[in-house]
Protein backbone atom coordinates (compact mmCIF):
# COMPACT_ATOMS: atom_id res chain seq x y z
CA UNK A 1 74.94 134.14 96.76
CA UNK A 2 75.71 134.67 100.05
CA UNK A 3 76.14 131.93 102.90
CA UNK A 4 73.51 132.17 105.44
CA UNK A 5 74.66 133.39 108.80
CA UNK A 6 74.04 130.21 110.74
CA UNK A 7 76.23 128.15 108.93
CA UNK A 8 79.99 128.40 109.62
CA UNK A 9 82.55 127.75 106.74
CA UNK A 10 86.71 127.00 107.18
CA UNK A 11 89.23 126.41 104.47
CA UNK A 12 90.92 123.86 106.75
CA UNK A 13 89.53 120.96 108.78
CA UNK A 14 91.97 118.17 110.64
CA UNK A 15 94.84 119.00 108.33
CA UNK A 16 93.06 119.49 105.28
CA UNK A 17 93.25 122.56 102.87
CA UNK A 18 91.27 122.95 99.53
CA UNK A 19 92.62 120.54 96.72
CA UNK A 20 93.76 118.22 99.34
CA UNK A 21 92.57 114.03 97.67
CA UNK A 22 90.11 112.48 100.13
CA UNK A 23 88.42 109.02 100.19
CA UNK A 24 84.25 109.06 101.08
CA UNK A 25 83.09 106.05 102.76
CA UNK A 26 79.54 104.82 101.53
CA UNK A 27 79.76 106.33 98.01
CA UNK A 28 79.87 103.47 95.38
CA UNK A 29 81.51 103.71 92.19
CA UNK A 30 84.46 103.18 90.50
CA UNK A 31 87.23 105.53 89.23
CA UNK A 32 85.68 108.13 92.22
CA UNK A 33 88.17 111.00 92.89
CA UNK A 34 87.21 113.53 95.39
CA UNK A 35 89.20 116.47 96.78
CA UNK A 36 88.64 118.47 100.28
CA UNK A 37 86.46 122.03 99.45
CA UNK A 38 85.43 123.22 102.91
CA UNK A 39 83.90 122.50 106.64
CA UNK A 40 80.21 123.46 107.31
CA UNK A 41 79.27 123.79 110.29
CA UNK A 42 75.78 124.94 111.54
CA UNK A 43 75.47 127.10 114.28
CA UNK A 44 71.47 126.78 114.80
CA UNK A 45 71.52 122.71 115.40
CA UNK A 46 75.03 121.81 115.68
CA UNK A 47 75.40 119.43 112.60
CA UNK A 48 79.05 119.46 110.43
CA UNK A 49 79.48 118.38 107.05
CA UNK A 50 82.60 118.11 104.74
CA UNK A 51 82.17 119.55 101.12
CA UNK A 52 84.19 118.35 98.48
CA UNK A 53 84.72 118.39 94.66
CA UNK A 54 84.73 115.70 92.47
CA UNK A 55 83.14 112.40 90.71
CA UNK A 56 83.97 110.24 87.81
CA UNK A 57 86.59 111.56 85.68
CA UNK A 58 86.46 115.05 84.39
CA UNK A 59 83.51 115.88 87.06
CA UNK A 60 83.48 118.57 89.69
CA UNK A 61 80.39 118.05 91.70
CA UNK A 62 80.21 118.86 94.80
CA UNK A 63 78.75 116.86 97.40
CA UNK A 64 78.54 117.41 101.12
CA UNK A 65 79.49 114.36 103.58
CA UNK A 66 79.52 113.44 107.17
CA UNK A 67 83.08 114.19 108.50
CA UNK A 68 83.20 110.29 109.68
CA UNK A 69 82.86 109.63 106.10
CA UNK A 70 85.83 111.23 105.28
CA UNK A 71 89.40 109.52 104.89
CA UNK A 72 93.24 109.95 104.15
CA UNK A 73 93.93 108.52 100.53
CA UNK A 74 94.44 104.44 100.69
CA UNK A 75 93.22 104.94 104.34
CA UNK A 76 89.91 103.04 103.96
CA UNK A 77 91.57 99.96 102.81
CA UNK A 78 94.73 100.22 105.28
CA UNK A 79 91.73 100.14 107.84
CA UNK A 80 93.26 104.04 109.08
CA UNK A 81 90.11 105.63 111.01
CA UNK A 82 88.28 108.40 109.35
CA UNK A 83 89.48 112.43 109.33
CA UNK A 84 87.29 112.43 111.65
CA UNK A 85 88.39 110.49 114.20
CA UNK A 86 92.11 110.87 113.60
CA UNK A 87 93.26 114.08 112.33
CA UNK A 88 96.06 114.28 109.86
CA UNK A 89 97.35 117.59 111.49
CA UNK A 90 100.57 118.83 110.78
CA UNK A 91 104.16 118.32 113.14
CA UNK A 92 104.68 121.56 115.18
């Protein structure tokens, strides 16, 4: 099906590429695993999201976020601010 014109879509966002682990603020539940899919953004009101692919073990749903929801591995509980705020780009 294809994406609507409006909306935007990258591969990479703030030093992330597809497969890459991420942490999601505000989702409860244990044994969660989630790994980076793509950016969103939308062109007709401005709004970004963060897709990724995961669940409990051995699920691959995919769930859109708010980029401030998104965070490095370990970084929620190290108190490291969100993708969002701080991106993990890579050394020139």
């Amino acid at each position: 099906m294809p994406v609507p014109e409006h909306l935007e879509r990258s591969d990479g966002w703030h030093g992330l590429r597809p497969g890459d682990p991420v942490e999601i603020d505000g989702v409860a539940g244990r044994g969660l695993t989630w790994v980076f899919r793509a950016y969103v953004r939308n062109t007709n009101n401005g709004s970004e999201a963060v897709e990724v692919l995961g669940g409990r073990p051995g699920q691959q749903h995919v769930r859109s976020f708010r980029p401030e929801q998104v965070f490095p591995v370990g970084g929620r509980k190290r108190g490291v601010p969100s993708l969002d705020e701080a991106p993990q780009l890579p050394l020139a």
